[in-house]
PDB file of N, CA and C in Angstrom:
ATOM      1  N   UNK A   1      -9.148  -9.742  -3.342  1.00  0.00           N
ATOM      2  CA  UNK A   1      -8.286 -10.869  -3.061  1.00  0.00           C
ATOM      3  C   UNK A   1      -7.517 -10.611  -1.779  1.00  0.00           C
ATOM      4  N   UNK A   2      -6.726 -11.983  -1.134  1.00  0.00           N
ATOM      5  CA  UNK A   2      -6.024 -11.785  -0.022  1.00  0.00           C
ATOM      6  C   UNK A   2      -4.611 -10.791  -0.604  1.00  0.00           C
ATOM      7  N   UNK A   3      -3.802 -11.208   0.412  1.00  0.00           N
ATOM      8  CA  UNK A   3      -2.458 -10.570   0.673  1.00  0.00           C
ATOM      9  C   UNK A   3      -1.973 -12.127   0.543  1.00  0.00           C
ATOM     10  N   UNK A   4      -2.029 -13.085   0.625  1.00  0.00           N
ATOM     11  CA  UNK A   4      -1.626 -14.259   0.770  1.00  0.00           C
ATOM     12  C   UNK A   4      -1.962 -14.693  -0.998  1.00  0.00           C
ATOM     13  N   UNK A   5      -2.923 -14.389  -1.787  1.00  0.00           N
ATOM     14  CA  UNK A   5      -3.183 -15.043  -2.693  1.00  0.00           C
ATOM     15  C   UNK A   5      -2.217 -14.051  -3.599  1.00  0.00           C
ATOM     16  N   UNK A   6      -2.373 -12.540  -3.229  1.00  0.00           N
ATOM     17  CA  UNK A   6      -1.512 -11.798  -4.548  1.00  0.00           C
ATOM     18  C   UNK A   6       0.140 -12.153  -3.917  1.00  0.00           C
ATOM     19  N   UNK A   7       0.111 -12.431  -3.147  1.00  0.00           N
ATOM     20  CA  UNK A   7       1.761 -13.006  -3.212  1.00  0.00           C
ATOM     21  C   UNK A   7       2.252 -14.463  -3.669  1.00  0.00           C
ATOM     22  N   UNK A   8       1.387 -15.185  -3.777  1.00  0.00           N
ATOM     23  CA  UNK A   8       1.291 -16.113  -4.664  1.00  0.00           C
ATOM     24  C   UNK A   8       1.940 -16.193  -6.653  1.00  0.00           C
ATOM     25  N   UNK A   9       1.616 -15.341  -6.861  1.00  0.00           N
ATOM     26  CA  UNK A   9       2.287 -14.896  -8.208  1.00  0.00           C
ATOM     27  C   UNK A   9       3.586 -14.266  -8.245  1.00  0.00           C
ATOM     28  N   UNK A  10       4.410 -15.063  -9.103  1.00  0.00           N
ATOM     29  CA  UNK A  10       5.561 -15.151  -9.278  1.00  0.00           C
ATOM     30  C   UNK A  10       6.219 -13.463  -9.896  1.00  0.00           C
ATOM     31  N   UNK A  11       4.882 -12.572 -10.632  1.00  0.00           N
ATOM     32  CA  UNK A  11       5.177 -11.371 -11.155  1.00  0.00           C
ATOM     33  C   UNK A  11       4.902 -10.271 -10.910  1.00  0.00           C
ATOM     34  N   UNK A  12       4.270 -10.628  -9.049  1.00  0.00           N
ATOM     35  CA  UNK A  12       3.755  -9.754  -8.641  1.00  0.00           C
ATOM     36  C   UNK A  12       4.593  -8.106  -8.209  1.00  0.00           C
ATOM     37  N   UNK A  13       6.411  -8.428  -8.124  1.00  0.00           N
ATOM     38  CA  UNK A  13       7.091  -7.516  -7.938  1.00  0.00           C
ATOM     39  C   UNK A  13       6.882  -6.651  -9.003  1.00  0.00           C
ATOM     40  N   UNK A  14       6.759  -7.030 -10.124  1.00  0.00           N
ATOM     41  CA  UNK A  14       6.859  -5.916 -11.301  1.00  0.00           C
ATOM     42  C   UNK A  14       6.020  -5.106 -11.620  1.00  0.00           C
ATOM     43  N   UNK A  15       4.976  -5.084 -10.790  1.00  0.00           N
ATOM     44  CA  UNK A  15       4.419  -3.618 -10.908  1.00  0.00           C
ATOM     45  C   UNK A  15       4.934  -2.366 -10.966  1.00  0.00           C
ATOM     46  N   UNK A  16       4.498  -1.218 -11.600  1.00  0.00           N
ATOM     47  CA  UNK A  16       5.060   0.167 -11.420  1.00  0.00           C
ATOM     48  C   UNK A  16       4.788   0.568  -9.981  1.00  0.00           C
ATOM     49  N   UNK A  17       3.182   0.599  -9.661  1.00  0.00           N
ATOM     50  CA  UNK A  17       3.166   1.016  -8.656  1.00  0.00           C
ATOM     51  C   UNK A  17       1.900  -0.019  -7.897  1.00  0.00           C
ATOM     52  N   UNK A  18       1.234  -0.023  -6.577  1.00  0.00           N
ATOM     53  CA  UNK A  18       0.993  -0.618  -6.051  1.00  0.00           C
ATOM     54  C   UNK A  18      -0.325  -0.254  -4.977  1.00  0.00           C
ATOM     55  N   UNK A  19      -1.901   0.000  -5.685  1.00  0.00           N
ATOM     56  CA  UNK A  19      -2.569   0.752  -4.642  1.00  0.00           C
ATOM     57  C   UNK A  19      -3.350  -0.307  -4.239  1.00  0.00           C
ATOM     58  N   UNK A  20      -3.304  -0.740  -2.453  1.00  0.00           N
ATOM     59  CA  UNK A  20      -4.087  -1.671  -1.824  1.00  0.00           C
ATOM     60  C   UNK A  20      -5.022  -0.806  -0.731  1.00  0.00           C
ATOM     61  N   UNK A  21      -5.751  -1.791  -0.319  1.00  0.00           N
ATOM     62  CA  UNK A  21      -6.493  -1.271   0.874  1.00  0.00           C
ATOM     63  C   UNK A  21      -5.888  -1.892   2.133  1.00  0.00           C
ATOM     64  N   UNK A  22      -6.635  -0.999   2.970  1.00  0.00           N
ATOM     65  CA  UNK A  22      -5.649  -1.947   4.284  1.00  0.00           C
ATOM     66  C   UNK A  22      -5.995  -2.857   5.116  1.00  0.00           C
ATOM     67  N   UNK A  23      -7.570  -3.166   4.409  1.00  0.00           N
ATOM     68  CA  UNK A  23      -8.256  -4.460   5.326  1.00  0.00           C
ATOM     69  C   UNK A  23      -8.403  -4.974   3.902  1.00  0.00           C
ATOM     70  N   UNK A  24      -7.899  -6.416   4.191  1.00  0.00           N
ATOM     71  CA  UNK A  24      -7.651  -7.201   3.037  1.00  0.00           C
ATOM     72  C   UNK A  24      -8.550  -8.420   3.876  1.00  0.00           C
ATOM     73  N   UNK A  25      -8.869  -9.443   2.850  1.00  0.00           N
ATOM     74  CA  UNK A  25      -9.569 -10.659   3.800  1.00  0.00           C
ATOM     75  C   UNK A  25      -8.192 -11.979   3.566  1.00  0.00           C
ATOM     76  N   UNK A  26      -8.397 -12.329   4.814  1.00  0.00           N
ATOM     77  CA  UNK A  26      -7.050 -13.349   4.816  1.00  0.00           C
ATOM     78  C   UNK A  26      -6.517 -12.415   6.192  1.00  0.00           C
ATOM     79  N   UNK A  27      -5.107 -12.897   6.628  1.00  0.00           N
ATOM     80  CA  UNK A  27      -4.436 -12.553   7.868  1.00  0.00           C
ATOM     81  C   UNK A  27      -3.791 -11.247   7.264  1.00  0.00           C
ATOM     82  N   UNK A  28      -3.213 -11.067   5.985  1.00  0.00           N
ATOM     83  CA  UNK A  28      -2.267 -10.311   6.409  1.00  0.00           C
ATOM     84  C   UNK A  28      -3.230  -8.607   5.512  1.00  0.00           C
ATOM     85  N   UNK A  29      -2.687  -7.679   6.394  1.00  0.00           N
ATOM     86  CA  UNK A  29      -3.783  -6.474   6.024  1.00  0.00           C
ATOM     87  C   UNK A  29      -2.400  -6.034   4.692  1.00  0.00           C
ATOM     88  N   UNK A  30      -2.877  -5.210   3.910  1.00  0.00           N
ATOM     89  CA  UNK A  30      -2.282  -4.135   3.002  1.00  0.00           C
ATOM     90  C   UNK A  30      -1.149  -3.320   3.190  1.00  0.00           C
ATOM     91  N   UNK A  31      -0.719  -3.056   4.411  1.00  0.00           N
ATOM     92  CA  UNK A  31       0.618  -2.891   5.159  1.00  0.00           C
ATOM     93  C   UNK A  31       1.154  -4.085   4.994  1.00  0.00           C
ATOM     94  N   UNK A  32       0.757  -5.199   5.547  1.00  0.00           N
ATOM     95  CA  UNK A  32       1.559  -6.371   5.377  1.00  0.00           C
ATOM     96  C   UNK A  32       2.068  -6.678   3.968  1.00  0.00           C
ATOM     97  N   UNK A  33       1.350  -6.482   3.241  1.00  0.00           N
ATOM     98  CA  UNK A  33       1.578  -6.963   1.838  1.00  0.00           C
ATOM     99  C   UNK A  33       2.955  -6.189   1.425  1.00  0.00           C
ATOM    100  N   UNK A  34       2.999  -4.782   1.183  1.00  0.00           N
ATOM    101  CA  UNK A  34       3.722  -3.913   1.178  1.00  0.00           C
ATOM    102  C   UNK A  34       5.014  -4.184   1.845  1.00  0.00           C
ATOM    103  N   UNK A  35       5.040  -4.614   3.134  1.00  0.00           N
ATOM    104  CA  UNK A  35       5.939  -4.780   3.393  1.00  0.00           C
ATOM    105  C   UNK A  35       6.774  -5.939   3.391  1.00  0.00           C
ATOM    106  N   UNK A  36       6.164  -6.478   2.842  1.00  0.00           N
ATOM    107  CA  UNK A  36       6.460  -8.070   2.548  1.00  0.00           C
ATOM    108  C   UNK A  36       7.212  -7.777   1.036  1.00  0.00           C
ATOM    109  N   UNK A  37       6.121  -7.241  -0.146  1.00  0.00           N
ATOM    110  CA  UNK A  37       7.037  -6.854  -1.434  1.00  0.00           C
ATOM    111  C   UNK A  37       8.304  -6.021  -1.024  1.00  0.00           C
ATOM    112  N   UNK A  38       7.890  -5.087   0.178  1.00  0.00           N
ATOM    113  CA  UNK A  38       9.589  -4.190  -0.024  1.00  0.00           C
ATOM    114  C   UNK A  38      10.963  -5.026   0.167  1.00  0.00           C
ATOM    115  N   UNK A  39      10.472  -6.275   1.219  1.00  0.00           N
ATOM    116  CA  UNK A  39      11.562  -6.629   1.411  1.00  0.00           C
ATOM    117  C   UNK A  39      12.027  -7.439   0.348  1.00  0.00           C
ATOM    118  N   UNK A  40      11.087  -8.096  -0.960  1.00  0.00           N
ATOM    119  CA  UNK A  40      12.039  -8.664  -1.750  1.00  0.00           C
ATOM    120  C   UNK A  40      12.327  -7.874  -2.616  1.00  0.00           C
ATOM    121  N   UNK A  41      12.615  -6.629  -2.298  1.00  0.00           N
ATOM    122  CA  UNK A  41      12.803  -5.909  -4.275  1.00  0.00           C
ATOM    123  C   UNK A  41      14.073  -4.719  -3.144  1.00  0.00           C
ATOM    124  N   UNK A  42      15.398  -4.593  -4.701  1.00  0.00           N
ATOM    125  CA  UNK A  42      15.965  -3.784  -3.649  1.00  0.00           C
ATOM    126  C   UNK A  42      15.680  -2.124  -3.630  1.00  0.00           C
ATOM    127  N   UNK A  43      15.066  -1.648  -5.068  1.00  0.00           N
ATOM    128  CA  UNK A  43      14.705  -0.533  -5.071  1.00  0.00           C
ATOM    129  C   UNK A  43      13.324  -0.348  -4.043  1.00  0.00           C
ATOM    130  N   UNK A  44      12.952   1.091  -3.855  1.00  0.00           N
ATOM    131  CA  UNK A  44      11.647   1.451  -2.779  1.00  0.00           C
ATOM    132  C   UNK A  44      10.667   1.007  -3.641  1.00  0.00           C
ATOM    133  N   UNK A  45       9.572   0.651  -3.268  1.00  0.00           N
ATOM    134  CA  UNK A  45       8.253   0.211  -3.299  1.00  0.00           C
ATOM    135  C   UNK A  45       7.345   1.688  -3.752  1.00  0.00           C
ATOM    136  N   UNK A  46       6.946   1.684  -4.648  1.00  0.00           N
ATOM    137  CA  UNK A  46       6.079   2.878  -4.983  1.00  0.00           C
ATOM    138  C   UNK A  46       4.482   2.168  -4.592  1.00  0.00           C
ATOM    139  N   UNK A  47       3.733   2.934  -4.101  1.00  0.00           N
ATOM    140  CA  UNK A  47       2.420   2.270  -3.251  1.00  0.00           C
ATOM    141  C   UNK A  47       2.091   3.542  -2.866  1.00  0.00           C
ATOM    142  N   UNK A  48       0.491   2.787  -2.555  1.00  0.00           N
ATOM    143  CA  UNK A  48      -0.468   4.213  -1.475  1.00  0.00           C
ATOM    144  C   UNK A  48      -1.589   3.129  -1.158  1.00  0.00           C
ATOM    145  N   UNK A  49      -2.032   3.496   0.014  1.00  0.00           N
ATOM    146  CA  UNK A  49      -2.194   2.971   0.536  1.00  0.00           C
ATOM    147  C   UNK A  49      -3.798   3.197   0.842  1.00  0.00           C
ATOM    148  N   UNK A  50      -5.131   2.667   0.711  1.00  0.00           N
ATOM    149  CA  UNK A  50      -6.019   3.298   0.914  1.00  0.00           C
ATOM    150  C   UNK A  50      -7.253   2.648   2.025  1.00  0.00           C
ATOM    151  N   UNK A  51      -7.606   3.100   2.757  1.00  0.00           N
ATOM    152  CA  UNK A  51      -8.396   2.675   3.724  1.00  0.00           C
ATOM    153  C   UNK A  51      -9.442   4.083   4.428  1.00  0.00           C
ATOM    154  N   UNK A  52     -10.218   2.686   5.083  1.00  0.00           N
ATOM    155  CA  UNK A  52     -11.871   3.763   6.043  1.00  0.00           C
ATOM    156  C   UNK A  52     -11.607   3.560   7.361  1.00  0.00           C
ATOM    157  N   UNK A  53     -10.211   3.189   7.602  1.00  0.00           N
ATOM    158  CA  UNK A  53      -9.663   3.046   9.665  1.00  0.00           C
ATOM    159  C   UNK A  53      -9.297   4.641   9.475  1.00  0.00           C
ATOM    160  N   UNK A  54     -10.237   5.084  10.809  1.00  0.00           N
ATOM    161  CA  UNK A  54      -9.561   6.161  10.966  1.00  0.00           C
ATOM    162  C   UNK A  54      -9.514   6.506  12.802  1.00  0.00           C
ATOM    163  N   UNK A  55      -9.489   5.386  13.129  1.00  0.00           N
ATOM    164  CA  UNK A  55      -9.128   5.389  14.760  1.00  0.00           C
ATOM    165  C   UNK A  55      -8.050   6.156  15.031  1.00  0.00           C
ATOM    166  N   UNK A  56      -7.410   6.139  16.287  1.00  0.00           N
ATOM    167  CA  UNK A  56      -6.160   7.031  16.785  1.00  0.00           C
ATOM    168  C   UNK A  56      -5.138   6.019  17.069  1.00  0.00           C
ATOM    169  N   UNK A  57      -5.801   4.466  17.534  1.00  0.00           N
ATOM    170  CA  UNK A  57      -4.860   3.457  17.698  1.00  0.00           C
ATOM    171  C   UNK A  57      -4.075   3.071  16.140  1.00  0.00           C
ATOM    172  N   UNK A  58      -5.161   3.000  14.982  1.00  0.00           N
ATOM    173  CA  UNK A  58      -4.911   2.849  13.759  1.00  0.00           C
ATOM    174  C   UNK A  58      -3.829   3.976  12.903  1.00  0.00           C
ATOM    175  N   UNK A  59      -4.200   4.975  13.485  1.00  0.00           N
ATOM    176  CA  UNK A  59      -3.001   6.387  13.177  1.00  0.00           C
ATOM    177  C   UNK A  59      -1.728   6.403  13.923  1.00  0.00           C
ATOM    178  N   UNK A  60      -1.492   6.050  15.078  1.00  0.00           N
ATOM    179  CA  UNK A  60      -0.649   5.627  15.820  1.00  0.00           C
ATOM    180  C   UNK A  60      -0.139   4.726  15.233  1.00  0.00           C
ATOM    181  N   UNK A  61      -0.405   3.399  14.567  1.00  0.00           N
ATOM    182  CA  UNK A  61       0.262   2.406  13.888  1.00  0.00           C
ATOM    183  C   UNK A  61       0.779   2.281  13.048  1.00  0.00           C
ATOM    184  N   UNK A  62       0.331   3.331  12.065  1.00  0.00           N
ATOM    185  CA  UNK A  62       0.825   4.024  11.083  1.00  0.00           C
ATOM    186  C   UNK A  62       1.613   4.527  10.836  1.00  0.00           C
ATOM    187  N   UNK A  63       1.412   5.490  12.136  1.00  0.00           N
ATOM    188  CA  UNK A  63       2.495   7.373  11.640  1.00  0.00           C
ATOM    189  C   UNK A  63       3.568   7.112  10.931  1.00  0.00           C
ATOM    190  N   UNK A  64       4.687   5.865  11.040  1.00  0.00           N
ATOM    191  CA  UNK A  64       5.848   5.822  10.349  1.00  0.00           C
ATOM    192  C   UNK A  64       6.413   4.956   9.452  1.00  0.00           C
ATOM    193  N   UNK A  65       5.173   4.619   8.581  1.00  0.00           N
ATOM    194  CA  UNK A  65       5.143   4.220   7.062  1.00  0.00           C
ATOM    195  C   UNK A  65       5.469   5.085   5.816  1.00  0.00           C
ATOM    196  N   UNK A  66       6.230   4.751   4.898  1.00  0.00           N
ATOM    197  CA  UNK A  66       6.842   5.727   4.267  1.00  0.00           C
ATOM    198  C   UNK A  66       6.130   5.557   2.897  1.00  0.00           C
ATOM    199  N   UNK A  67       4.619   5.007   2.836  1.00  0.00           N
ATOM    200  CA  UNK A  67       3.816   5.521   1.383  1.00  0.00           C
ATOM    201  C   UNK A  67       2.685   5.934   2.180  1.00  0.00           C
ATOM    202  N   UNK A  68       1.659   6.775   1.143  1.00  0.00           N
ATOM    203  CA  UNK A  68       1.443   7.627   1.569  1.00  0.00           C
ATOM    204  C   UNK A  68      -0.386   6.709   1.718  1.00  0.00           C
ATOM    205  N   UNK A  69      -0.828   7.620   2.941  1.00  0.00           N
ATOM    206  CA  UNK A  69      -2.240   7.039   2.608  1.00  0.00           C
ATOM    207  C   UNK A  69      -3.614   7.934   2.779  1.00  0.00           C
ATOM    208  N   UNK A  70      -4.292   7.216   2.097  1.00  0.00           N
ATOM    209  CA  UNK A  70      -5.667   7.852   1.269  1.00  0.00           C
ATOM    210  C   UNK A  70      -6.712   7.687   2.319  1.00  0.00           C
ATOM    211  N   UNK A  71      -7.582   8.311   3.187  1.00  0.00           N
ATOM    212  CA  UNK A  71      -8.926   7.372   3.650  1.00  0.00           C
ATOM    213  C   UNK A  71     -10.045   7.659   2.348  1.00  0.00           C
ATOM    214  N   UNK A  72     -11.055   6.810   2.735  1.00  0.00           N
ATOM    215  CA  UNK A  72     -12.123   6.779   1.870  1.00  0.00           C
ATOM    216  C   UNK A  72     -13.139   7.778   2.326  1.00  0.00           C
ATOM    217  N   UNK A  73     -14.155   8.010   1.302  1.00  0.00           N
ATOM    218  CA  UNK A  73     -13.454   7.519  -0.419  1.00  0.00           C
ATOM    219  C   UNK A  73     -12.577   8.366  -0.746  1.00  0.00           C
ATOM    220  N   UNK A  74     -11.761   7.636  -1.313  1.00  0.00           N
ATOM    221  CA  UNK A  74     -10.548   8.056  -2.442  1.00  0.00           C
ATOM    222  C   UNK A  74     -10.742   9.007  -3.388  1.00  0.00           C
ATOM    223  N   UNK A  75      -9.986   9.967  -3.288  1.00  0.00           N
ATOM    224  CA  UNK A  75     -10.351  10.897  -4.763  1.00  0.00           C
ATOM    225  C   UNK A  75      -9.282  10.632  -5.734  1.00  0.00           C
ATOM    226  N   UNK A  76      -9.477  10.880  -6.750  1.00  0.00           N
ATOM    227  CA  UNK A  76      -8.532  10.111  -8.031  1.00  0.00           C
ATOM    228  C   UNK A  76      -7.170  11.419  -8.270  1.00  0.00           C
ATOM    229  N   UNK A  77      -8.197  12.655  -8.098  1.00  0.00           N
ATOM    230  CA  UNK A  77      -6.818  13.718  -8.202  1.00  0.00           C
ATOM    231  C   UNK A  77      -5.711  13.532  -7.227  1.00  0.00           C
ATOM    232  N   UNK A  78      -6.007  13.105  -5.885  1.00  0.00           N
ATOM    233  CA  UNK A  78      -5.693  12.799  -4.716  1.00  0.00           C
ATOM    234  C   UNK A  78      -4.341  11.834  -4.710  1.00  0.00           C
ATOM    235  N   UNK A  79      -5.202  10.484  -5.285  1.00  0.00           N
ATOM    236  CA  UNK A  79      -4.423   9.389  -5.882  1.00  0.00           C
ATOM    237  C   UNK A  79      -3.552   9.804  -6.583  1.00  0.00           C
ATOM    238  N   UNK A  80      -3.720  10.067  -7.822  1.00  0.00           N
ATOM    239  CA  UNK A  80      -2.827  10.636  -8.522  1.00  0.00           C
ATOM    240  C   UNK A  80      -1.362  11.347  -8.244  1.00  0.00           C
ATOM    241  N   UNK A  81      -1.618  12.069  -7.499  1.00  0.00           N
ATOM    242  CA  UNK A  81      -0.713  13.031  -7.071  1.00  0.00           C
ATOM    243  C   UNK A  81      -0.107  12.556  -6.298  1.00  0.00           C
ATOM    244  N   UNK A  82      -0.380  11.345  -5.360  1.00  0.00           N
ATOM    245  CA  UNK A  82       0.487  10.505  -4.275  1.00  0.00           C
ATOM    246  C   UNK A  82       1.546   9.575  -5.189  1.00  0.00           C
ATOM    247  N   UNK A  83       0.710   9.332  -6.289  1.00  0.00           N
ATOM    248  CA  UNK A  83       1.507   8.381  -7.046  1.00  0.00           C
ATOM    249  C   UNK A  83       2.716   8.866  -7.728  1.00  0.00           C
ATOM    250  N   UNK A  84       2.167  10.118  -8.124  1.00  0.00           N
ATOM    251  CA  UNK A  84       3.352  11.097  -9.011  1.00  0.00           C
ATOM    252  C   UNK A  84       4.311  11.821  -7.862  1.00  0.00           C
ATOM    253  N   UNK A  85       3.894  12.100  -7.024  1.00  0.00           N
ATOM    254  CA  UNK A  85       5.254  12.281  -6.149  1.00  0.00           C
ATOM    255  C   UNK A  85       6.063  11.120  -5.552  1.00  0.00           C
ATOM    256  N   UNK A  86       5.888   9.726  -5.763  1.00  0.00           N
ATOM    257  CA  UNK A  86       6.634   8.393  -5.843  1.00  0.00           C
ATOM    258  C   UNK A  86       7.785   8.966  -6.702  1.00  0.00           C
ATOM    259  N   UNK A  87       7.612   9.189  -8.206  1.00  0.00           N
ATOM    260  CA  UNK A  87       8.378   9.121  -9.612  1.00  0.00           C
ATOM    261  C   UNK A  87       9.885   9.920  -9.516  1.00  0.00           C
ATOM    262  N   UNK A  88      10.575   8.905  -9.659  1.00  0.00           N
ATOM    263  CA  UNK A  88      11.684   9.347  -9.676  1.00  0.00           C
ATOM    264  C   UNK A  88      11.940  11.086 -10.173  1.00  0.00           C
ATOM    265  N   UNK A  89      13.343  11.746 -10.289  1.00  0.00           N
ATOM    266  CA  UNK A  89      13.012  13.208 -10.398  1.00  0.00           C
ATOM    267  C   UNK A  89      13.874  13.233 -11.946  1.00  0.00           C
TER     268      UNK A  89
END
C-alpha cells in the first residue's frame, strides 16, 4: 500500500511499532510516512525502517534519522533487535 492510503485510517497512530519500506508506491516514500506519524503523536515513534537503496546520495539523506534502518534482505534477528532497543527501559 501507499503512504497516502495507510494514513488514511483513523487508527493508524496506535501501533506499537512501525516497520515500512522506503519505496512505497504513491508520492510519499516510508521516511515520509514516519515522519508524518511523528508529528501527530507526542511520544517518539518506534519504527525501522527497511529498504534495497544503498546509494551514497541515499545514505547522505539519511544519516540523520533517528530509527534505525535495515537494507535487504532483512534478517528477522536483525529486526528484532532494532525493535527491542526502541522499548522503553
Amino acid at each position: 500500500y501507499s503512504a497516502e492510503d495507510t494514513l488514511r485510517h483513523s487508527d493508524i497512530g496506535n501501533a506499537d511499532f512501525f516497520i515500512v519500506d522506503y519505496s512505497l508506491s504513491g508520492k510519499l516514500s516510508g521516511l515520509d510516512l514516519l515522519r508524518i506519524l511523528q508529528q501527530r503523536q507526542l511520544a517518539p515513534l518506534r519504527a525501522v525502517i527497511i529498504t534495497g537503496e544503498t546509494s551514497s546520495g541515499f545514505i547522505n539523506l539519511t544519516s540523520d534519522i533517528s530509527w534505525p534502518m535495515l537494507h535487504k534482505p532483512a534478517n528477522l534477528a536483525r529486526l528484532l533487535a532494532a525493535l527491542h532497543r526502541q522499548m522503553p527501559t
